[in-house]
N, C-alpha and C. Protein backbone atom coordinates (compact mmCIF):
# COMPACT_ATOMS: atom_id res chain seq x y z
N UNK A 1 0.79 -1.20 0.00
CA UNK A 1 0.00 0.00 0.00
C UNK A 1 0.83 1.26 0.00
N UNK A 2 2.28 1.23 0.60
CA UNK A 2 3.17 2.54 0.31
C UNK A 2 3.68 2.56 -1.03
N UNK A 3 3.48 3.98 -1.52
CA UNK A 3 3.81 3.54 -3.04
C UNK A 3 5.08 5.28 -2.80
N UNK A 4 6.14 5.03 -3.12
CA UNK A 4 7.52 5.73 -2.56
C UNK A 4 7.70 6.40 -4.25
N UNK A 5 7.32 7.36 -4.86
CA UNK A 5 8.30 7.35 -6.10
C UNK A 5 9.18 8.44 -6.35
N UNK A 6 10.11 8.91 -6.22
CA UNK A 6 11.60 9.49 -6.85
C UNK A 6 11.53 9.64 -8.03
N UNK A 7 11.39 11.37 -8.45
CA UNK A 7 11.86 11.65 -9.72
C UNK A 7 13.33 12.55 -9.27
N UNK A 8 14.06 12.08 -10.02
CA UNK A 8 15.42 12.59 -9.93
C UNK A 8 16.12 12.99 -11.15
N UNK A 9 17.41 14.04 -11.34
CA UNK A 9 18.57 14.20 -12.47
C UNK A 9 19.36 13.24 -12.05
N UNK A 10 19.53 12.45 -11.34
CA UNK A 10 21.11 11.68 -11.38
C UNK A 10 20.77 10.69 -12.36
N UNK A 11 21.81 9.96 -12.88
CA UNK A 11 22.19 8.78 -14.27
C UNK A 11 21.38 7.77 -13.55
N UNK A 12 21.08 7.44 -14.63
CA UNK A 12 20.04 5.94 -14.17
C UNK A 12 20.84 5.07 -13.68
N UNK A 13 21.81 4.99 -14.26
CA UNK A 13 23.31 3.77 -14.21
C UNK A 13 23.81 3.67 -12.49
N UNK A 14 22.67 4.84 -11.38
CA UNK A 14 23.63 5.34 -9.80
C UNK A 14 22.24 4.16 -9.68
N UNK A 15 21.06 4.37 -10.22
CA UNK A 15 20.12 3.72 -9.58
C UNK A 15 20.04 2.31 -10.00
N UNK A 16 20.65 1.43 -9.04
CA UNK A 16 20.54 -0.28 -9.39
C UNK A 16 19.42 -1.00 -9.02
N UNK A 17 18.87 -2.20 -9.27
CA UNK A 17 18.15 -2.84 -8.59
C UNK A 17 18.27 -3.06 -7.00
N UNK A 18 19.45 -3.55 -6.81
CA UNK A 18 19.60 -3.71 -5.31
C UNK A 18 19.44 -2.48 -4.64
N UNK A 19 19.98 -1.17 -4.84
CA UNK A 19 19.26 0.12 -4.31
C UNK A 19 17.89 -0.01 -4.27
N UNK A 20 17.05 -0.53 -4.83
CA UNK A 20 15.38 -0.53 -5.02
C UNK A 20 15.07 -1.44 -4.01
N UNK A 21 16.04 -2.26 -4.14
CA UNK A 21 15.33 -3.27 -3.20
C UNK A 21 15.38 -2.84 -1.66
N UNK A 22 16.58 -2.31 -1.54
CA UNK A 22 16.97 -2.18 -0.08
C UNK A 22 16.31 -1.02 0.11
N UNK A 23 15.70 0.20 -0.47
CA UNK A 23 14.91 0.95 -0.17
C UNK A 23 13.38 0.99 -0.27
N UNK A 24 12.97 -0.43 -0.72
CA UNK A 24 11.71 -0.92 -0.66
C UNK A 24 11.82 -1.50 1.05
N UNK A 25 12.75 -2.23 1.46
CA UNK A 25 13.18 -2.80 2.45
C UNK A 25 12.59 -1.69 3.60
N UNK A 26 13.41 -0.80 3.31
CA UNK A 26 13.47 0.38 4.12
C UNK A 26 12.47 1.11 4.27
N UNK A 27 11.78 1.27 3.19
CA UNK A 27 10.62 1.84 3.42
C UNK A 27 9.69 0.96 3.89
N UNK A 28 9.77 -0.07 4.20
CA UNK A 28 8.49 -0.95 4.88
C UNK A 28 8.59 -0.97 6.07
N UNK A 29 9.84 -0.70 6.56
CA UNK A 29 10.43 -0.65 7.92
C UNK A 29 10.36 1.02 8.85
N UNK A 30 10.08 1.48 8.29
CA UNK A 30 9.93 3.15 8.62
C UNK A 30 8.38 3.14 8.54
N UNK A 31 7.56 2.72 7.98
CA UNK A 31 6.41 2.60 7.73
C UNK A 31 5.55 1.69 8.31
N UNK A 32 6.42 0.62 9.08
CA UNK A 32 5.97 -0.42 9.72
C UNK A 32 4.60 -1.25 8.96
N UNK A 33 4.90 -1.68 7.85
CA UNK A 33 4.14 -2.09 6.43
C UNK A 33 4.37 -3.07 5.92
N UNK A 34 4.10 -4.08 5.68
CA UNK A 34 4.66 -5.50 5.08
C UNK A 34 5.27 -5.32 3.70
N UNK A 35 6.75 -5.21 3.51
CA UNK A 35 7.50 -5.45 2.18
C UNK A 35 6.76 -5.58 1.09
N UNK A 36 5.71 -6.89 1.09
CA UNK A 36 4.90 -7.12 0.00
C UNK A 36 3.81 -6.34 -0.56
N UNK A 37 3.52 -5.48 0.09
CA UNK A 37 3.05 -4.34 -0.02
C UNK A 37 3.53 -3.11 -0.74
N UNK A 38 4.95 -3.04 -0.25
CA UNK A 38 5.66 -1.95 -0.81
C UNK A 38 5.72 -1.89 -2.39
N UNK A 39 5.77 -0.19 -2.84
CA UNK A 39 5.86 -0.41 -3.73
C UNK A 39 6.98 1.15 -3.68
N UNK A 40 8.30 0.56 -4.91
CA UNK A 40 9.31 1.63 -5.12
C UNK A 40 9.65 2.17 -6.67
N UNK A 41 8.97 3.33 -7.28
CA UNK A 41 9.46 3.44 -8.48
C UNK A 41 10.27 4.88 -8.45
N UNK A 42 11.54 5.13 -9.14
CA UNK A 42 12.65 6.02 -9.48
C UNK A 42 12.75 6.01 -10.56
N UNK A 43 12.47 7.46 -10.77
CA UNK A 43 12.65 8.08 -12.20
C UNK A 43 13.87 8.78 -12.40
N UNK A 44 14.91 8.37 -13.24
CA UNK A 44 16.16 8.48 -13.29
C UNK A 44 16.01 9.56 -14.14
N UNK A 45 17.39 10.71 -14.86
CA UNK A 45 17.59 11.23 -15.91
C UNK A 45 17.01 12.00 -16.13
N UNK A 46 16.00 12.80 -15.04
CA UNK A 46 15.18 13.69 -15.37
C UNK A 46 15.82 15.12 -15.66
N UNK A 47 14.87 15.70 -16.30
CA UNK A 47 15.67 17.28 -16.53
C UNK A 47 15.02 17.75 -15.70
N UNK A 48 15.55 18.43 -14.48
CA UNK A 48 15.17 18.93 -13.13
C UNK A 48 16.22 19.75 -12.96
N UNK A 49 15.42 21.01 -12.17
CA UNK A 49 16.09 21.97 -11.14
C UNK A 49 15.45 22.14 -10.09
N UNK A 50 16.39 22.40 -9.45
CA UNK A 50 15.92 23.05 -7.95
C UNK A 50 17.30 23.89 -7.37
N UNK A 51 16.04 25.32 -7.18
CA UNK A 51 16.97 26.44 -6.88
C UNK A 51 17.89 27.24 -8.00
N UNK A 52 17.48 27.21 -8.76
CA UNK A 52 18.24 27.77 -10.45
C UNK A 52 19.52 26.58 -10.92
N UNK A 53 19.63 25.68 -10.34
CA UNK A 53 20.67 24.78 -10.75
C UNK A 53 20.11 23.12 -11.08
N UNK A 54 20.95 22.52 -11.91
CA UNK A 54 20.95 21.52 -12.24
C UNK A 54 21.51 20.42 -11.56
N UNK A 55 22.06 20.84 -10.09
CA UNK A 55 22.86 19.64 -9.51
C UNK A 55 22.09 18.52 -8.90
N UNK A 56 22.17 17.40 -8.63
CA UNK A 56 21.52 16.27 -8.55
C UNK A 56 20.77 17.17 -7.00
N UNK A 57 19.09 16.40 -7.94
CA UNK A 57 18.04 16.69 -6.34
C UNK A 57 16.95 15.57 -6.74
N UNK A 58 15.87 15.84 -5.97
CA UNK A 58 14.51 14.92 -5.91
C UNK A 58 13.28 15.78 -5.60
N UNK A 59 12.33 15.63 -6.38
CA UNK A 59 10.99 15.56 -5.94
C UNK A 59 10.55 14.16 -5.84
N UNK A 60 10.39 14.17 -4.04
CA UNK A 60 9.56 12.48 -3.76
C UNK A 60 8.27 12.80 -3.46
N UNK A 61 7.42 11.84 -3.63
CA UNK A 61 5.99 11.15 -3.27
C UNK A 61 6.06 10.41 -2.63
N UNK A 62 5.25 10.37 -1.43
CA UNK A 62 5.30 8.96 -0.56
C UNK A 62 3.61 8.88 0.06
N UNK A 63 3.01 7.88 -0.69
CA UNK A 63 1.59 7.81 -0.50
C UNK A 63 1.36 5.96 0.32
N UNK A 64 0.52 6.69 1.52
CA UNK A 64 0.50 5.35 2.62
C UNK A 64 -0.96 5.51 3.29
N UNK A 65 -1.45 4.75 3.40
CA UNK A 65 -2.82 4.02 4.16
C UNK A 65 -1.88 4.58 5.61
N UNK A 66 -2.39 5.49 6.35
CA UNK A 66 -1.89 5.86 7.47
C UNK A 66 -0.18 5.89 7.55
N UNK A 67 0.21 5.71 8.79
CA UNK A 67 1.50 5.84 9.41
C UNK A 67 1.72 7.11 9.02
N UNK A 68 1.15 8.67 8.39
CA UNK A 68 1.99 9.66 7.91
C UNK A 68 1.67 10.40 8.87
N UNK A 69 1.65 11.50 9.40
CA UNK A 69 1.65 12.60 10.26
C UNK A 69 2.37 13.44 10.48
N UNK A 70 2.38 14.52 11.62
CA UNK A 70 3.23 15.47 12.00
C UNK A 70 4.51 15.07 12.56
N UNK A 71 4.44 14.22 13.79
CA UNK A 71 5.57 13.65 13.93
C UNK A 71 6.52 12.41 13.05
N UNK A 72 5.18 11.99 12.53
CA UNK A 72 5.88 10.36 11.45
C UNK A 72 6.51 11.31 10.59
N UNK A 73 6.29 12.40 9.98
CA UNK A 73 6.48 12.70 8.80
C UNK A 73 7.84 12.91 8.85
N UNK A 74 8.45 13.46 9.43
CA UNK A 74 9.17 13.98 10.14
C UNK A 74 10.46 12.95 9.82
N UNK A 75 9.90 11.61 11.22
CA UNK A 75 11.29 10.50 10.67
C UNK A 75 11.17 10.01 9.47
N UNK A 76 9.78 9.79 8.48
CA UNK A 76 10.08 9.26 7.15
C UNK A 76 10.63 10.43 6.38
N UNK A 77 10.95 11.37 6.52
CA UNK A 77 11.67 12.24 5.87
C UNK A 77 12.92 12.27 5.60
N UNK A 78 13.13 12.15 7.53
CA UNK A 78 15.05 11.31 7.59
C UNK A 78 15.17 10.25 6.98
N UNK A 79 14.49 9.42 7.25
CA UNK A 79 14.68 8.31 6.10
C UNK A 79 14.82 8.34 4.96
N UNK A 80 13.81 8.76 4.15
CA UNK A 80 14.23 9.03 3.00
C UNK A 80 15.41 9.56 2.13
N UNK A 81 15.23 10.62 2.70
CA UNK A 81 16.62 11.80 2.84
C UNK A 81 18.15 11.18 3.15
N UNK A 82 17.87 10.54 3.89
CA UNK A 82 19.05 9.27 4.34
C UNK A 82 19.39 8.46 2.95
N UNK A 83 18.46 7.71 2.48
CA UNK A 83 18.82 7.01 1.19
C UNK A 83 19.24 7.34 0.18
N UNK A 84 18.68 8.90 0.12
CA UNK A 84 18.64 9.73 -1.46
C UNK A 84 20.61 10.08 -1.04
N UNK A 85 20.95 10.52 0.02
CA UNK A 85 22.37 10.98 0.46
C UNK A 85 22.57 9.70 -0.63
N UNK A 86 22.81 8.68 -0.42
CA UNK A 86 23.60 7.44 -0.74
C UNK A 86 23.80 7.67 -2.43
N UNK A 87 22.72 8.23 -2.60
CA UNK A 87 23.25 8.69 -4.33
C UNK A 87 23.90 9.91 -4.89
N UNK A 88 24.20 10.58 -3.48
CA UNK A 88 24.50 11.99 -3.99
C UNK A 88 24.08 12.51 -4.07
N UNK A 89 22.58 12.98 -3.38
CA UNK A 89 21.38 14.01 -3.68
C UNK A 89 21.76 14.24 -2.49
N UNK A 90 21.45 15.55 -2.45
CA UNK A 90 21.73 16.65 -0.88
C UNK A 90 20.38 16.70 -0.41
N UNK A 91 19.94 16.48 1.45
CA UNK A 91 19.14 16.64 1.55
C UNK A 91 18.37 17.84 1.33
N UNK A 92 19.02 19.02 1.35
CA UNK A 92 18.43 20.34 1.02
C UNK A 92 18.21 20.46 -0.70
N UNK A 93 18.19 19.31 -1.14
CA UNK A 93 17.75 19.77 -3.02
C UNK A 93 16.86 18.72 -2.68
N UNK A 94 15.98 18.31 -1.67
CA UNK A 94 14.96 17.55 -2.08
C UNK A 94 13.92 17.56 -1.34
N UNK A 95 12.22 17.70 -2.05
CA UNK A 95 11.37 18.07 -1.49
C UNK A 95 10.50 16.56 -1.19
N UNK A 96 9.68 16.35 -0.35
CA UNK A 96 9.09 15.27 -0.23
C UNK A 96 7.31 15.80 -0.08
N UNK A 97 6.55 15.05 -0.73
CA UNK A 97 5.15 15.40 -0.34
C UNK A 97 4.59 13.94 0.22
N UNK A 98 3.95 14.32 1.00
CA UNK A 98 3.46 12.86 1.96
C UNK A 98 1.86 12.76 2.01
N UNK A 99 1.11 11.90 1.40
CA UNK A 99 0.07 11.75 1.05
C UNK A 99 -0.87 10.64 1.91
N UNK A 100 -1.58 10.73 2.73
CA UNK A 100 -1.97 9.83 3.79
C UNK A 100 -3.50 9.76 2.76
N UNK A 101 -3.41 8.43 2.25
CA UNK A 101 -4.61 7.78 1.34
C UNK A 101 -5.54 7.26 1.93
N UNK A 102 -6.80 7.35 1.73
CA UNK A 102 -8.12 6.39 2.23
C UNK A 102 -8.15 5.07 1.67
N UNK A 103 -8.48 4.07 2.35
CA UNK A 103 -8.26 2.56 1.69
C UNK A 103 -9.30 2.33 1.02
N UNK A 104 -10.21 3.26 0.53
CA UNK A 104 -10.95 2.88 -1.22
C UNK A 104 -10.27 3.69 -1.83
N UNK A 105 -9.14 4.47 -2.57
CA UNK A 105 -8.72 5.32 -3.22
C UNK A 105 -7.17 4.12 -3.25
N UNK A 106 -7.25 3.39 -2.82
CA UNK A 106 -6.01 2.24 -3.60
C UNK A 106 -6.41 1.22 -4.07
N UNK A 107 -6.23 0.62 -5.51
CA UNK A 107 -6.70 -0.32 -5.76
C UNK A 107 -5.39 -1.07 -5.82
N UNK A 108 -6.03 -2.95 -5.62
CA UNK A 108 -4.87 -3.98 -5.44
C UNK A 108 -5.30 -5.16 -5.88
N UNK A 109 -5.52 -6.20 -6.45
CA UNK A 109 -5.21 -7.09 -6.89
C UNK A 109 -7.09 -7.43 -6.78
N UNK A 110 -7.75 -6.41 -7.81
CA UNK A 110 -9.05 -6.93 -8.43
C UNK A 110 -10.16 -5.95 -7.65
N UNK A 111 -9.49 -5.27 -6.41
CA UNK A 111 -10.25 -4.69 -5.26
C UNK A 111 -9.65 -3.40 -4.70
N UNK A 112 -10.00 -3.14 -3.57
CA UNK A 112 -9.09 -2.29 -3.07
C UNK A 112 -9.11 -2.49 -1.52
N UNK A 113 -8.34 -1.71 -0.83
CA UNK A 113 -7.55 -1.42 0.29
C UNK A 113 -8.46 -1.56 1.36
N UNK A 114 -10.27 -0.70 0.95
CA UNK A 114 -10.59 -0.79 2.13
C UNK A 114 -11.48 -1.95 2.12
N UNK A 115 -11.85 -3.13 0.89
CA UNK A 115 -11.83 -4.13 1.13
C UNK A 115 -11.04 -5.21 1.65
N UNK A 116 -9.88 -5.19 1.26
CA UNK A 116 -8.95 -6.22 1.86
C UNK A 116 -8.89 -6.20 3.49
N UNK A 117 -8.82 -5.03 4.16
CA UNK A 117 -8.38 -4.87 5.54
C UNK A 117 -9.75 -4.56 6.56
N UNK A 118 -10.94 -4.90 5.30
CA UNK A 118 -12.64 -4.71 6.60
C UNK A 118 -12.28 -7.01 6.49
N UNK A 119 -11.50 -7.42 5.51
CA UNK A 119 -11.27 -9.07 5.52
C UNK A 119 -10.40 -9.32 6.45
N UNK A 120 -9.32 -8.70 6.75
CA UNK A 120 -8.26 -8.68 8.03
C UNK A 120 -8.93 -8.70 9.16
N UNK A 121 -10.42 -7.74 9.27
CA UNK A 121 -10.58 -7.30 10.92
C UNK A 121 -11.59 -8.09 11.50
């Protein structure tokens, strides 16, 4: 149900699979969210600025069935921000918007969100 996506300028070639994975990892773990759930897409190569320059930054999305708030927001920010460092994005060239979704406004495998979890309770 967390769907994490990264549009970025850095070379696609910085962003590997195993980076995806371990920040799918990561984001399930900051989110306290089952992995299988997670979802991580990065948009490499973009023509982006921030701040009149071209040096590597991010506009992220991070859309979640709860866990977001004033204080959550806060550490999933460090988090994030934490990972994006690992590629060379400065945390100050990157903006994050945090989107706390209703579980009929996600659909998943034929249904949606706030069917699956009225089957959980």
């Amino acid at each position: 149900m967390p769907i994490l996506q990264i549009n970025t300028n850095i070379p696609k070639e910085k962003v590997t699979e195993e980076y995806n994975l371990n920040l799918c990892e990561t984001l399930a773990k900051t989110l306290n969210k089952p992995v299988g759930y997670c979802a991580v897409h990065i948009l490499a190569d973009q023509i982006m600025s921030f701040g009149g320059t071209f040096e590597p930054c991010a506009h992220v999305s991070l859309i979640s069935i709860g866990r977001l708030g004033v204080e959550e927001n806060k550490k999933h920010s460090k988090v994030i921000m934490d990972e994006l460092e690992k590629l060379g994005i400065p945390s100050n060239r990157v903006y994050i918007f945090f989107q706390d979704a209703h579980p009929f406004e996600l659909g998943y495998n034929k249904t949606t969100f706030a069917e699956i979890l009225a089957e959980n309770n």
